[in-house]
Protein backbone atom coordinates (compact mmCIF):
# COMPACT_ATOMS: atom_id res chain seq x y z
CA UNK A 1 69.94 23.24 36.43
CA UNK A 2 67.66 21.16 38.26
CA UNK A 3 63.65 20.78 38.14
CA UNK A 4 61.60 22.36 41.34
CA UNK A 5 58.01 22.12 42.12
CA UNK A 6 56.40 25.37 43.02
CA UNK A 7 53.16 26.76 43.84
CA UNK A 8 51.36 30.16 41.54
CA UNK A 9 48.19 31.51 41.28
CA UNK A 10 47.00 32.33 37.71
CA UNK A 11 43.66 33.95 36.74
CA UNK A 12 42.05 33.13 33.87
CA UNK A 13 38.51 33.30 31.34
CA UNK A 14 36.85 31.13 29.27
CA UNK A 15 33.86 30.44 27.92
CA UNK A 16 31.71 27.71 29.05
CA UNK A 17 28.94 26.41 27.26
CA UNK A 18 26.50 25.16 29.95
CA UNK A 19 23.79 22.57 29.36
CA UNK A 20 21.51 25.16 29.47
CA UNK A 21 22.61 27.11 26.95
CA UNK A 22 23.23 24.33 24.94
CA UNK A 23 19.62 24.20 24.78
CA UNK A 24 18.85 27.33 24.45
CA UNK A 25 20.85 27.27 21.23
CA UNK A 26 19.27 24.35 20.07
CA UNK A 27 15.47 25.35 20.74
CA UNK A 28 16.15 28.52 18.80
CA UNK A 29 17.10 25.94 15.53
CA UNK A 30 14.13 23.67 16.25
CA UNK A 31 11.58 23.46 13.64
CA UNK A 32 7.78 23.79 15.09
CA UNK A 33 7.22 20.30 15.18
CA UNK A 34 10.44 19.19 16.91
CA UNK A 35 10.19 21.79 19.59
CA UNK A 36 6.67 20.49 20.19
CA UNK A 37 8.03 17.39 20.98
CA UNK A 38 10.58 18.35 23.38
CA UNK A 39 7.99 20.66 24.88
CA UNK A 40 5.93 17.75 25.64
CA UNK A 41 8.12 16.19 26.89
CA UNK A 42 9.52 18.76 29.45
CA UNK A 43 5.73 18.92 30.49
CA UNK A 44 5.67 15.70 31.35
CA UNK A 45 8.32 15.24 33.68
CA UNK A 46 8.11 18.43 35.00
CA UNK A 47 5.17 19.15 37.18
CA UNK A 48 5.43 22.97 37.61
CA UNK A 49 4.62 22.91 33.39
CA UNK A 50 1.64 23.14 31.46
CA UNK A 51 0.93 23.53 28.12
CA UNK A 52 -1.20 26.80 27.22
CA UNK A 53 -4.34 26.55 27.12
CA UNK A 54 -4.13 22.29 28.72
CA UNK A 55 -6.66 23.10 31.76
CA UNK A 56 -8.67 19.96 32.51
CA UNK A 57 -12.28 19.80 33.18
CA UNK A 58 -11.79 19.19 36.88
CA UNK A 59 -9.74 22.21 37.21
CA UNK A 60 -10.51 25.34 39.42
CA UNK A 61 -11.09 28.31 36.89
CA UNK A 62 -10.72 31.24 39.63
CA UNK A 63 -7.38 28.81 40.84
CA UNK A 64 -5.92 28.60 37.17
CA UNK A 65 -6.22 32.15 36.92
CA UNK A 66 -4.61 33.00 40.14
CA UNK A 67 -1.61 31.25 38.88
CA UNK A 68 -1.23 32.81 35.46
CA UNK A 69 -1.37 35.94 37.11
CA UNK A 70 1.35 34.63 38.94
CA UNK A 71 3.05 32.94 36.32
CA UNK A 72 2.84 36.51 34.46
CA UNK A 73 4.52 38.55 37.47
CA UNK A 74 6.94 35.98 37.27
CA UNK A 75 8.07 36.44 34.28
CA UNK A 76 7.57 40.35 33.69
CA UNK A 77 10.13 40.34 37.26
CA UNK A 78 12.82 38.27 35.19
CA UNK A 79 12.99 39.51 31.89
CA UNK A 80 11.66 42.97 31.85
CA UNK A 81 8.45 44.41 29.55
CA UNK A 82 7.65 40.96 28.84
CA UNK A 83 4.26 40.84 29.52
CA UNK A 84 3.26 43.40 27.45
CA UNK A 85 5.14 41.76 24.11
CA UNK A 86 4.09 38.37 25.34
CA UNK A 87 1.91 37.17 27.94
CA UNK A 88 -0.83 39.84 27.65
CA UNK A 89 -0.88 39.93 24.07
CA UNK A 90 -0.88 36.27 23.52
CA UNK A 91 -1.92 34.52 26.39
CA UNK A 92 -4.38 36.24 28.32
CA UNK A 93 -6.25 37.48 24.41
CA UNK A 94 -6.29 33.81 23.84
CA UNK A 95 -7.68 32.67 26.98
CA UNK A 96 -10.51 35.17 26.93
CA UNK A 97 -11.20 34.64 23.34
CA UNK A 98 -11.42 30.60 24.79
CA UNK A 99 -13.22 31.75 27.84
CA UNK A 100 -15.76 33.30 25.98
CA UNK A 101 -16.46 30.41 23.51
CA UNK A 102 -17.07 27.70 25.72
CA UNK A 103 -20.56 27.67 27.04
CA UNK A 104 -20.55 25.99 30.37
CA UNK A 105 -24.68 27.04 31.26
CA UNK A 106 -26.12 23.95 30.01
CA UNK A 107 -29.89 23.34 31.26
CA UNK A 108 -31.71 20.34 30.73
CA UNK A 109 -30.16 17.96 32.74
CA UNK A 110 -30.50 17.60 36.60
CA UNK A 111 -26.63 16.12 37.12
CA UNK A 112 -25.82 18.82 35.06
CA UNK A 113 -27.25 21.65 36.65
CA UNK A 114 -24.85 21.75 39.30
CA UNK A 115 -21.45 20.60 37.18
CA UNK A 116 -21.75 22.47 34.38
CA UNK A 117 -21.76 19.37 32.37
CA UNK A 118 -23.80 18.20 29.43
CA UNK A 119 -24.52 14.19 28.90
CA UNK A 120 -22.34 12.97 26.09
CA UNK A 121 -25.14 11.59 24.16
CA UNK A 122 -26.44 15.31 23.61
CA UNK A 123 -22.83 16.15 22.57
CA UNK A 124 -22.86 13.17 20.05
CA UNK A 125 -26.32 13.77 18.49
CA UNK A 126 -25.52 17.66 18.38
CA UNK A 127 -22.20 16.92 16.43
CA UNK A 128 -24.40 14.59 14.07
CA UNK A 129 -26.89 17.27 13.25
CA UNK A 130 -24.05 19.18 12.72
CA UNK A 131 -22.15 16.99 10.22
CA UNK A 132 -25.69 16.38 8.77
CA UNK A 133 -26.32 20.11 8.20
CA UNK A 134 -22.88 20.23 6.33
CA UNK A 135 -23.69 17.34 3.91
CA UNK A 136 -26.96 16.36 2.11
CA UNK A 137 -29.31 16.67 4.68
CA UNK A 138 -29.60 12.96 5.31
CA UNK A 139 -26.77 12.49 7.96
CA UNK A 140 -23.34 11.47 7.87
CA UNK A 141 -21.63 9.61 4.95
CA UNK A 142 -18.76 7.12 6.36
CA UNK A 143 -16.66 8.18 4.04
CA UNK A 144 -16.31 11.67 5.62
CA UNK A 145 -14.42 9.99 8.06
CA UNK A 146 -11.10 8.61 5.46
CA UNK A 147 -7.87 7.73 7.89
CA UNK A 148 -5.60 9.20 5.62
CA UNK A 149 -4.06 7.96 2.03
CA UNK A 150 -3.44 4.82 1.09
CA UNK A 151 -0.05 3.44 0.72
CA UNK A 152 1.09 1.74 -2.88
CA UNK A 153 1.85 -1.07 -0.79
CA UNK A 154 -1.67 -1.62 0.53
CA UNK A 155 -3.33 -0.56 -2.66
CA UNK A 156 -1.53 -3.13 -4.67
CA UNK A 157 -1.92 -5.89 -1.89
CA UNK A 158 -5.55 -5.48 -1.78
CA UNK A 159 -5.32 -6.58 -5.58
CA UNK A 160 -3.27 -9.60 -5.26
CA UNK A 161 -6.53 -11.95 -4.69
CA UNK A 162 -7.84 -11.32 -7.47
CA UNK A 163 -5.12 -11.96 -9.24
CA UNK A 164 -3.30 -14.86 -8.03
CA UNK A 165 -5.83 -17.63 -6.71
CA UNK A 166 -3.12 -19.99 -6.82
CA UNK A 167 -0.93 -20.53 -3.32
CA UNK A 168 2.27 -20.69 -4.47
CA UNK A 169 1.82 -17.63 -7.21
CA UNK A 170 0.41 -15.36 -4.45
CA UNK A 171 3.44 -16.19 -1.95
CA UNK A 172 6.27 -14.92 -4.31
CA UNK A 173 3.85 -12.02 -5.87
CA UNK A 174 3.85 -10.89 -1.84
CA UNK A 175 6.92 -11.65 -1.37
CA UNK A 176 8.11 -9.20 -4.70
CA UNK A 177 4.89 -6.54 -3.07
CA UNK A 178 7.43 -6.41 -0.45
CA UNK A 179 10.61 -5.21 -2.72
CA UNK A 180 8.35 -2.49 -4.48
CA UNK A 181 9.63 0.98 -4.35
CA UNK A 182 7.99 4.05 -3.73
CA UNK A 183 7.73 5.45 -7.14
CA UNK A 184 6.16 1.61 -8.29
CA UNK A 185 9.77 0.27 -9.97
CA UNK A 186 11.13 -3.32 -8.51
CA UNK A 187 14.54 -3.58 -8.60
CA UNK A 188 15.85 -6.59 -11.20
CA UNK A 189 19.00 -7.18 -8.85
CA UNK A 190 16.38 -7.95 -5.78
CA UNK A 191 14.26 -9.94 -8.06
CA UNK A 192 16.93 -12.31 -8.75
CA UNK A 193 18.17 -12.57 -5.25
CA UNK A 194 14.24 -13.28 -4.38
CA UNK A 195 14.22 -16.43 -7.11
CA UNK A 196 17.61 -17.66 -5.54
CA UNK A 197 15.87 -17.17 -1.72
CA UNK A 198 12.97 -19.14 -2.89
CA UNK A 199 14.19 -21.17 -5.24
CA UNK A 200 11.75 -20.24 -7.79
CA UNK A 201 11.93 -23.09 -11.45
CA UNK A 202 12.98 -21.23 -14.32
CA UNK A 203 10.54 -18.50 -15.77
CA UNK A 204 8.18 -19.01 -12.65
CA UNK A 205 9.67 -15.27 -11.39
CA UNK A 206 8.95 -14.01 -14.99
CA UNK A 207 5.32 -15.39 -15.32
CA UNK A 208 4.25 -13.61 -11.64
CA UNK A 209 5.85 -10.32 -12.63
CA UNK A 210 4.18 -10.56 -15.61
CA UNK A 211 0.86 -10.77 -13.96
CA UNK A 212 1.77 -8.29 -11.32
CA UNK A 213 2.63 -5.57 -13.95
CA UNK A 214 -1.56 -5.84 -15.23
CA UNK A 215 -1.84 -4.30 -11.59
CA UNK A 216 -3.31 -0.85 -10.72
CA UNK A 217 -1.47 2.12 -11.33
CA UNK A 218 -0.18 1.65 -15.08
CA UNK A 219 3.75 1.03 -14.94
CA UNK A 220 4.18 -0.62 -11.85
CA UNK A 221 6.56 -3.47 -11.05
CA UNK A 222 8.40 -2.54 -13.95
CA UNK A 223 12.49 -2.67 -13.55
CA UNK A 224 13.27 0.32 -16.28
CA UNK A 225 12.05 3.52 -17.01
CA UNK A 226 11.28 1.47 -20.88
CA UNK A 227 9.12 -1.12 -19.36
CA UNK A 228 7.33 1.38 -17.33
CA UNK A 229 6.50 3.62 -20.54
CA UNK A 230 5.43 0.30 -22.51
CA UNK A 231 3.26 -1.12 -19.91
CA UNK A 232 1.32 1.62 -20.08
CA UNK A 233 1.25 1.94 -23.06
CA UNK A 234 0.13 -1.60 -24.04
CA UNK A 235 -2.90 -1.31 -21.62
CA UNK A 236 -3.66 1.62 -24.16
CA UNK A 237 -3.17 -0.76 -26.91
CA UNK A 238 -0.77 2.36 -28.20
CA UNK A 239 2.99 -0.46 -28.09
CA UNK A 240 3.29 -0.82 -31.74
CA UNK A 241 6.58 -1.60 -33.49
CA UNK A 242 7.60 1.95 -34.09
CA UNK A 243 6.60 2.76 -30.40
CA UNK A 244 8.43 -0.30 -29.49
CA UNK A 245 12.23 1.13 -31.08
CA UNK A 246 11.40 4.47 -29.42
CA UNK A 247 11.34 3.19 -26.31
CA UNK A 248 14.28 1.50 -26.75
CA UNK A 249 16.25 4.74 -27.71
CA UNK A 250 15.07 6.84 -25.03
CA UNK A 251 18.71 8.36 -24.37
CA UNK A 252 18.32 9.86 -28.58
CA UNK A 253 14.64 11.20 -26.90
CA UNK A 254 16.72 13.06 -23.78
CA UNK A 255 18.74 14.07 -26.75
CA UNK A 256 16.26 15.34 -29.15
CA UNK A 257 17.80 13.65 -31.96
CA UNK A 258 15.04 13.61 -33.70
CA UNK A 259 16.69 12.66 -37.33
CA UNK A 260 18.58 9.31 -35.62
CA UNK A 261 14.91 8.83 -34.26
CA UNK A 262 13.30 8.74 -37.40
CA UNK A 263 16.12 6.81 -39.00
CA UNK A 264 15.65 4.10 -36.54
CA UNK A 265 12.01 4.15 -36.25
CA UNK A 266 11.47 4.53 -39.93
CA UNK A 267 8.89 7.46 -38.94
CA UNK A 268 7.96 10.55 -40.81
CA UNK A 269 8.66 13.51 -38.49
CA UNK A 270 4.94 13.99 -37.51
CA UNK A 271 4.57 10.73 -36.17
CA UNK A 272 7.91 11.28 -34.19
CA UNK A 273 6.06 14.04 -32.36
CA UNK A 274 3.10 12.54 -32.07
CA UNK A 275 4.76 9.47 -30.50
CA UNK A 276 6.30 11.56 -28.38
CA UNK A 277 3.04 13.77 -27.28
CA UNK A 278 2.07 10.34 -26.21
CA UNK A 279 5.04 9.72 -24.16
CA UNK A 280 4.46 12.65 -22.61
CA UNK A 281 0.95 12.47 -20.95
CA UNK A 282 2.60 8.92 -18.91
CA UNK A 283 3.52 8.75 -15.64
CA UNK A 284 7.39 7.52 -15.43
CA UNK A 285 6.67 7.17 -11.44
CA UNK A 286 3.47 5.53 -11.48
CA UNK A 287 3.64 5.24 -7.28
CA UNK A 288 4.18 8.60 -6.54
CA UNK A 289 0.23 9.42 -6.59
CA UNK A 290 -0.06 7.22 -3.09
CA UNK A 291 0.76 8.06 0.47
CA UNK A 292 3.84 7.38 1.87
CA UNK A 293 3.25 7.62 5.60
CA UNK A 294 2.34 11.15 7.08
CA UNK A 295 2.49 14.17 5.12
CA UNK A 296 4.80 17.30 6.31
CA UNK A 297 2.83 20.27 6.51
CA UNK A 298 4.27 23.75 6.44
CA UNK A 299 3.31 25.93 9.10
CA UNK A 300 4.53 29.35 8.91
CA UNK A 301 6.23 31.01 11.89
CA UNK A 302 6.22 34.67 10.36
CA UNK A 303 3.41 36.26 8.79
CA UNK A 304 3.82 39.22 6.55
CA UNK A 305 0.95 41.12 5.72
CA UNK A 306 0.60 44.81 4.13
CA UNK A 307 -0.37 47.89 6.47
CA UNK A 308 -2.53 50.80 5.89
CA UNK A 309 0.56 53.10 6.43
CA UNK A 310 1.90 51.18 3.50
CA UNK A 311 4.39 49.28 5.68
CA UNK A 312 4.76 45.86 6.21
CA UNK A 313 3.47 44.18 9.29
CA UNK A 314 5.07 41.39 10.36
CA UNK A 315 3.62 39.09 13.29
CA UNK A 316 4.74 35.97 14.72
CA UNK A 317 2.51 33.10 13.72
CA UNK A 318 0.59 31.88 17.43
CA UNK A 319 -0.21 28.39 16.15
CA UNK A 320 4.01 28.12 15.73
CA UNK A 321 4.80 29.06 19.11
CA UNK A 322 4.24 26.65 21.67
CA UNK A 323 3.34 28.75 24.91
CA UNK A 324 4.34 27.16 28.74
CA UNK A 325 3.09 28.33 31.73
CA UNK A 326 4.20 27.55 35.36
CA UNK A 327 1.64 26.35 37.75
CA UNK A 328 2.51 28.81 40.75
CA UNK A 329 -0.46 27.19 42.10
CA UNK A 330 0.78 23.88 42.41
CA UNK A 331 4.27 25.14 43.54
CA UNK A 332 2.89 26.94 46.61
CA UNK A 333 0.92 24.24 47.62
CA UNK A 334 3.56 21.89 47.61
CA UNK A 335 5.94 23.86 49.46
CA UNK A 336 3.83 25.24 52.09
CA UNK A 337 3.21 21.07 53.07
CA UNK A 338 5.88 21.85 56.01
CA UNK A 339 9.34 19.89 56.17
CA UNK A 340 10.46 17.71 53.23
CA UNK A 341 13.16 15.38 52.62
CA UNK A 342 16.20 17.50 51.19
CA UNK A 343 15.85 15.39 47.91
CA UNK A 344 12.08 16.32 47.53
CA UNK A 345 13.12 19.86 48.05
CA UNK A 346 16.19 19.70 45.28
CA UNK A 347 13.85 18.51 43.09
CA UNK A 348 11.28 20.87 43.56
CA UNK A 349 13.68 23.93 43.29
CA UNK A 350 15.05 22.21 39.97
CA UNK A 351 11.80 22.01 38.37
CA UNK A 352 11.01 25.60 39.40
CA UNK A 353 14.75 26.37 37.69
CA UNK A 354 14.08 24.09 35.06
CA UNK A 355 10.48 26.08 33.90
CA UNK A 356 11.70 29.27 34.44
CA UNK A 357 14.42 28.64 32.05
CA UNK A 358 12.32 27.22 29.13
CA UNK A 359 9.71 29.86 29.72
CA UNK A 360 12.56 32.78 28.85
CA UNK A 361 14.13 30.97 26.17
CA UNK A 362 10.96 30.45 24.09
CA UNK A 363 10.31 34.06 24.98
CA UNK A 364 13.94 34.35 23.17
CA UNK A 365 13.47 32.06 20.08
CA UNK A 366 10.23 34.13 19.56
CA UNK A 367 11.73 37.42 20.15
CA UNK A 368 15.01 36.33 17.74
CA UNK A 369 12.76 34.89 15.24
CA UNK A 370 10.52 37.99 14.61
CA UNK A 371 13.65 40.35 14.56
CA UNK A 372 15.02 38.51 12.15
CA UNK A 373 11.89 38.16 9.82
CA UNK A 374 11.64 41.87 9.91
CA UNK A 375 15.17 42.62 9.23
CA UNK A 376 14.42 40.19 6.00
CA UNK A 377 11.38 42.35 5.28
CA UNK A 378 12.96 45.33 5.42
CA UNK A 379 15.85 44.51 2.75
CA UNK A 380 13.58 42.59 0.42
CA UNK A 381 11.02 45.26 0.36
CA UNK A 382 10.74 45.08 -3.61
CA UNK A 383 10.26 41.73 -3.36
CA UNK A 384 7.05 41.67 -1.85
CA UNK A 385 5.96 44.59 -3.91
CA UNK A 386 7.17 43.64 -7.60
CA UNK A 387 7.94 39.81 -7.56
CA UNK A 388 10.82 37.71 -7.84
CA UNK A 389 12.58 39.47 -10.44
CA UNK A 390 13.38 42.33 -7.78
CA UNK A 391 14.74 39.96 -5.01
CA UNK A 392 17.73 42.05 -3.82
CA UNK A 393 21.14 39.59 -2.47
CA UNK A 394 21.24 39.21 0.84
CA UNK A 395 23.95 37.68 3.54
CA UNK A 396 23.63 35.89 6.84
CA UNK A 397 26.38 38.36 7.92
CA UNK A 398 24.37 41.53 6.66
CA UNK A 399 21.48 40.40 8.91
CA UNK A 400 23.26 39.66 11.74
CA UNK A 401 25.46 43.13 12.06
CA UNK A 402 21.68 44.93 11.31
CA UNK A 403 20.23 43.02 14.41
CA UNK A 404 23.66 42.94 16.73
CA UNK A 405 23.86 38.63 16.93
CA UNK A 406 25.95 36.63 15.58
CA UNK A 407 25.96 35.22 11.99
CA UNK A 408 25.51 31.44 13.42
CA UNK A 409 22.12 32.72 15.12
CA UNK A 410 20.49 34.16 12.21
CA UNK A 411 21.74 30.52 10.82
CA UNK A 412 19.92 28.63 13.04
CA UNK A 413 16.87 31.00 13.08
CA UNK A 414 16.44 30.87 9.57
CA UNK A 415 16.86 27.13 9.30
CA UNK A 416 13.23 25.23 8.52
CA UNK A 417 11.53 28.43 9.60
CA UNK A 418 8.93 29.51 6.93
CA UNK A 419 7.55 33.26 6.09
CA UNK A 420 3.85 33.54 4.82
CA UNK A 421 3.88 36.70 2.33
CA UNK A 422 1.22 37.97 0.09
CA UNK A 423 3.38 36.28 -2.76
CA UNK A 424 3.66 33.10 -1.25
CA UNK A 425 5.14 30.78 1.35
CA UNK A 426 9.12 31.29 1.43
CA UNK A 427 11.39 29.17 3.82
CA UNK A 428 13.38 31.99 5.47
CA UNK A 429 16.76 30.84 3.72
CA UNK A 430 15.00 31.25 0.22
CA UNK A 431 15.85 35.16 1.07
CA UNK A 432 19.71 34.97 1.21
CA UNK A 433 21.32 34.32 -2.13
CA UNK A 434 24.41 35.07 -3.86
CA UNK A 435 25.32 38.20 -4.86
CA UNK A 436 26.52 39.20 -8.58
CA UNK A 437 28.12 41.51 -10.10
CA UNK A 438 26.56 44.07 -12.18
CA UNK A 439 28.26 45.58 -15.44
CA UNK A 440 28.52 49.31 -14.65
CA UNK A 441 29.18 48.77 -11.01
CA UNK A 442 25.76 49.42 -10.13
CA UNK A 443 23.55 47.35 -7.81
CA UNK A 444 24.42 43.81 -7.62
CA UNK A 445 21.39 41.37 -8.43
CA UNK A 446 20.26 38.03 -6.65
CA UNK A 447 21.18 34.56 -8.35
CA UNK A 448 17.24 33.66 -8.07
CA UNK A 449 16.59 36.70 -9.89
CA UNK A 450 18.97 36.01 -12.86
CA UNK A 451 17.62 32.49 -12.85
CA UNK A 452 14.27 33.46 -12.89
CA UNK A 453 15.22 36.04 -15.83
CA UNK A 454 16.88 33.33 -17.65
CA UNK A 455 13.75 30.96 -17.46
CA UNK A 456 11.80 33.84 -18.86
CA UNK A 457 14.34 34.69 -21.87
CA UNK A 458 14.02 30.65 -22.98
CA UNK A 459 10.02 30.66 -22.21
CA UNK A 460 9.74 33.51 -24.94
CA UNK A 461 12.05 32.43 -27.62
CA UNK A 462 10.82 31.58 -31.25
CA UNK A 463 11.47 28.33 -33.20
CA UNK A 464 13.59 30.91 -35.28
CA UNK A 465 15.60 32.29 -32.88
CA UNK A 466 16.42 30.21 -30.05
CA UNK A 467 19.10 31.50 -27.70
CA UNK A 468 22.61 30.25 -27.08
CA UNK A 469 24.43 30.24 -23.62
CA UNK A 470 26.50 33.24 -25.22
CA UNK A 471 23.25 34.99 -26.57
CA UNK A 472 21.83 34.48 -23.06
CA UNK A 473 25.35 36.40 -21.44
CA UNK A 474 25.03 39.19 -24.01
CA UNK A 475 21.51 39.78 -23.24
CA UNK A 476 22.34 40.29 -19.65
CA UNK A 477 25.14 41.93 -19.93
CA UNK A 478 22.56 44.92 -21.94
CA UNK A 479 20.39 44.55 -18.86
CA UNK A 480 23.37 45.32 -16.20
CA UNK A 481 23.96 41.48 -14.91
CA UNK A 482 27.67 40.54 -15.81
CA UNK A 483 27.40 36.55 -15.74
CA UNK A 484 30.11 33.80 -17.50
CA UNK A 485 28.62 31.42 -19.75
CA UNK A 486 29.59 28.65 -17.87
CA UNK A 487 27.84 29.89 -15.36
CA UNK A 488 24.26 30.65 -17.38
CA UNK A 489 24.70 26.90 -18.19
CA UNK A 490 24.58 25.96 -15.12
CA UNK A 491 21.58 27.49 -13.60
CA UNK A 492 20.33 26.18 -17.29
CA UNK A 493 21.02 22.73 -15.91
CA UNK A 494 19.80 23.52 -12.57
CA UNK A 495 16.10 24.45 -13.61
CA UNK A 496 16.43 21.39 -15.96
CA UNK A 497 16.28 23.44 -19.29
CA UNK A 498 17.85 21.51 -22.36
CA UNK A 499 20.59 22.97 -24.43
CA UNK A 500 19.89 25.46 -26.67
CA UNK A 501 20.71 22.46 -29.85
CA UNK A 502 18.24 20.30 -28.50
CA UNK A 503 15.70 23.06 -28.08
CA UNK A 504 16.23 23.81 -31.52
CA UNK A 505 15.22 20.84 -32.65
CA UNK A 506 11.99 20.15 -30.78
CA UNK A 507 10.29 23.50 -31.27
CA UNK A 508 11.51 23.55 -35.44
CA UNK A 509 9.70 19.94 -35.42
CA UNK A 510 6.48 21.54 -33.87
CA UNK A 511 6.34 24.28 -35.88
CA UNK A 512 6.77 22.12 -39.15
CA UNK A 513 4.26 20.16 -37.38
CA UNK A 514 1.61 22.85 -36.77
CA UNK A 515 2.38 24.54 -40.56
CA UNK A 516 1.61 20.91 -41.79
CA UNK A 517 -1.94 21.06 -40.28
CA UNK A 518 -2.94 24.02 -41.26
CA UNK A 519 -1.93 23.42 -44.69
C-alpha cells in the first residue's frame, strides 16, 4: 500500500503558560524584599508607574489626586469590589493620614511664602534640637550616627599595626587576615598553600600566627576547635596540664566519658566538672559576634491579633505590600499630543498593558496571601490560644481544597512569608507538619508538638531517673501519641539532645558534685 499526503483539520486544547502568568506565579512566591526589587524596577522603565506614596515636591497635589481617582476607577472597572478591599482602605487612608502630617504653611521666610517651602538650614537646626532633646541636652553625640557593625575582617585589620611593625611580618599576617573565616578559624590546608605562595623560611608562618592568635576576640586564627578552646584559655592563664589532656580528648567530652576523662587527666571527678564549667562559658566561634555584611530582617506579611468577639483578626501587614499606582495623568497627556509614530504608540499601549497587569496581580498575591493566613488561623486555633503543645497537623493539600487553589499555590504563598501572632513570629510553613498517629485512633498530633513534648520529658528528668528512648515511647504511648523508638531518637538528635547514657553520666557527676559541697 502506498504513502499519500492529505490535508485534515483537527481541533485541539492546551494550556499555555504565557509570560505573564509566568509572572504572576512568580510574584505570588516572592519574598517582600525581592518583589521590591522587581517593583522598582518595573517603575523605572515604565512611565505610567509610581510607587505609592513617591509624589515629588514639584508635583501638582489637586493633579496627583485626579489621577488616583482615576487610577482607582480603573481598577474597581477590571477586577470588581476592589476598591473597597484595596484602594480605599489602603491607599487613600494612607494618603490622608500623609496628607495630614506634612505641614506645608511655613511662615518666616519671604521665598517661602509663596512655595510652601522652608530653607534647609531651619530643617537642619530643627532636626538638631530634635536629636538634642532625645540625648543629654547638650546636642548630638557622633556616635549616634554608627554605619552599621563591624566586620571580623576590619576589626582584626585595624589591630595588625600594632602588632606587626615589621614589613615583611605585617604582609603575610594580611595576607592570612585574608583566609580568615567567618566564625574566626583559618584553615591549616590554606595556611600551607599561603607559605608555598610566598615562600615563607621555615617557622616564619608559625611565628606570625602565633602573634595573630594574641588578637581580639579570644580564639581567633586558630585551625581546631582545641586551639580555639586553649587560646582562650591561656589568655585566662586557666591552660594547665590537666586542662591541656582535656582538650586533647574532646571527642571522650562529646561523649561524656567522664571515667576515661579522669583516667587520662588524672582528675578527681570535681575538677572534671569544674574543668568542664570552664569549657563551657568559651566561645568555640569566636567571629560570630561581628557583622557579616547586612542583616536580614523579618518583616511579617500577616498579622494576627485577638478580637473582642473572641475571634482572630487577621490583616495583611501594609509595610509588606508594595502598592503601584498608574499615572492616568501622565497617560492622557501623552496621548492627547495628536499623531505619533506607530512605535511610540505600541509602546505606550504596552506600558498601559504592562501596569494594569502588575497592579491586579499584586491585588492577587495580597488577596491569596491573606486567604491563606486565615485558613492557617482557623485550623491552628489552639495554637494561638494554648501554645505549641496544641499545634494541630496540617497539609498543603488540606489548605488548598479549604480555599479552592491548587496545592502548588499555597506552596509558593507560604514560602518566606512570615505570620506575626501574639505567641511569636512563625514563617508560614512552620504551620504544616507531619501528621502522627495516635494510639486509640483518636486525633492525630503534630511532629513539633511531640518534639516539643519530648524536650520537656528530658528537661524534667532526675539524676535518678533519666529516660531511655523506650521509656520516652511508653510515656507517649500513655498520653495517646504512638511513636517508634527510632523515631524518638531522631527528633532526640534533631534538637541536639545527648543519649540518655551520656545524660546519665553528666547530671550523676553534678549531683555528686553539689552533695559534695554541701557536705
Amino acid at each position: 500500500m502506498g504513502l499519500s499526503a492529505s490535508l485534515s483539520q483537527r481541533q485541539s486544547q492546551s494550556l499555555v503558560m504565557t509570560p505573564q502568568l509566568m509572572q504572576s506565579i512568580q510574584l505570588l512566591q516572592m519574598p517582600y524584599a525581592e518583589l521590591l526589587a522587581f517593583i522598582g524596577a518595573e517603575v523605572e522603565k515604565n512611565p505610567l508607574l509610581e510607587m505609592a506614596g513617591s509624589e515629588t515636591e514639584d508635583d501638582d497635589p489637586a493633579i496627583q489626586d485626579e489621577g488616583r481617582e482615576e487610577t482607582a476607577h480603573l481598577l474597581l472597572t477590571e477586577t470588581g469590589d476592589l476598591s473597597g478591599d484595596w484602594y480605599e482602605s489602603e491607599n487613600t487612608g494612607r494618603l490622608s493620614s500623609l496628607e495630614q502630617g506634612l505641614d506645608t504653611n511655613f511662615s518666616g521666610h519671604d521665598a517661602g511664602e509663596e512655595t510652601g517651602l522652608r530653607p534647609a538650614s531651619a530643617d537642619l537646626s530643627e532636626s538638631w534640637k530634635s536629636q538634642a532633646a532625645h540625648g543629654s541636652g547638650e546636642g548630638f553625640e557622633p556616635d549616634d550616627f554608627s554605619t552599621g557593625p563591624v566586620s571580623l575582617h576590619d576589626h582584626v585589620t585595624a589591630q595588625l599595626p600594632f602588632v606587626f611593625q615589621e614589613t615583611r611580618a605585617r604582609k603575610v599576617a594580611e595576607a592570612m587576615t585574608a583566609l580568615l573565616e567567618e566564625t574566626g578559624y583559618i584553615d591549616a590546608l590554606a595556611v600551607k598553600d599561603l607559605e608555598e605562595k610566598l615562600t615563607l623560611g621555615p617557622g616564619e608562618a608559625d611565628a606570625v600566627l602565633e602573634r595573630l592568635q594574641m588578637l581580639d576576640p579570644p580564639g581567633v586564627f586558630a585551625r581546631t576547635l582545641s586551639e580555639c578552646l586553649a587560646i582562650q584559655l591561656k589568655q585566662k592563664n586557666r591552660l594547665d596540664p590537666m586542662m591541656a589532656l582535656l582538650l586533647e580528648h574532646l571527642d571522650l567530652l562529646g561523649k561524656r566519658d567522664f571515667q576515661s576523662l579522669k583516667r587520662i587527666c588524672r582528675a578527681s571527678e570535681e575538677d572534671l566538672l569544674a574543668m568542664l564549667a570552664e569549657i563551657r562559658k568559651l566561645n568555640p566561634k569566636p567571629g560570630t559576634g561581628f557583622g557579616h555584611g547586612m542583616a536580614e530582617s523579618v518583616l511579617s506579611d500577616v498579622i494576627v491579633r485577638p478580637g473582642s468577639d473572641g475571634h482572630w483578626l487577621v490583616d495583611l501587614n501594609p509595610a509588606a505590600m508594595p502598592r503601584v499606582l498608574i499615572n492616568q495623568t501622565y497617560h492622557r497627556t501623552v496621548s492627547a499630543k495628536g499623531p505619533k509614530a506607530p512605535e511610540d504608540q505600541a509602546f505606550l499601549s504596552n506600558c498601559m498593558q504592562s501596569a494594569n497587569w502588575l497592579v491586579r496581580s499584586l491585588d492577587q498575591r495580597a488577596r491569596t496571601i491573606l486567604k491563606v493566613a486565615e485558613e492557617i488561623v482557623r485550623q491552628q486555633d489552639a495554637f494561638l490560644l494554648h501554645g505549641v503543645d496544641h499545634l494541630r497537623p496540617l497539609t498543603l493539600k488540606a489548605v488548598a481544597d479549604a480555599i479552592g487553589v491548587h496545592e502548588s499555590t499555597v506552596s509558593r504563598v507560604t514560602s518566606s512569608k512570615y505570620m506575626e501572632t501574639p505567641r511569636g513570629v512563625f514563617e508560614l510553613k512552620y504551620f504544616f507538619t507531619v501528621s502522627i498517629a495516635s494510639v486509640e485512633g483518636g486525633d492525630s498530633h503534630s511532629a513539633e508538638a511531640v518534639r516539643n513534648r519530648i524536650r520537656a520529658m528530658i528537661a524534667e528528668e532526675s539524676p535518678a531517673s533519666i529516660l531511655s528512648d523506650d521509656d520516652i515511647v511508653d510515656l507517649l504511648a500513655k498520653a495517646g501519641i504512638q511513636l517508634a523508638r527510632r523515631t524518638v531518637a531522631k527528633y532526640r538528635e534533631a534538637m541536639n539532645i545527648a543519649s540518655s547514657v551520656q545524660r546519665r553520666r553528666e547530671k550523676q557527676a553534678q549531683a555528686r558534685l553539689a552533695i559534695g559541697r554541701v557536705g
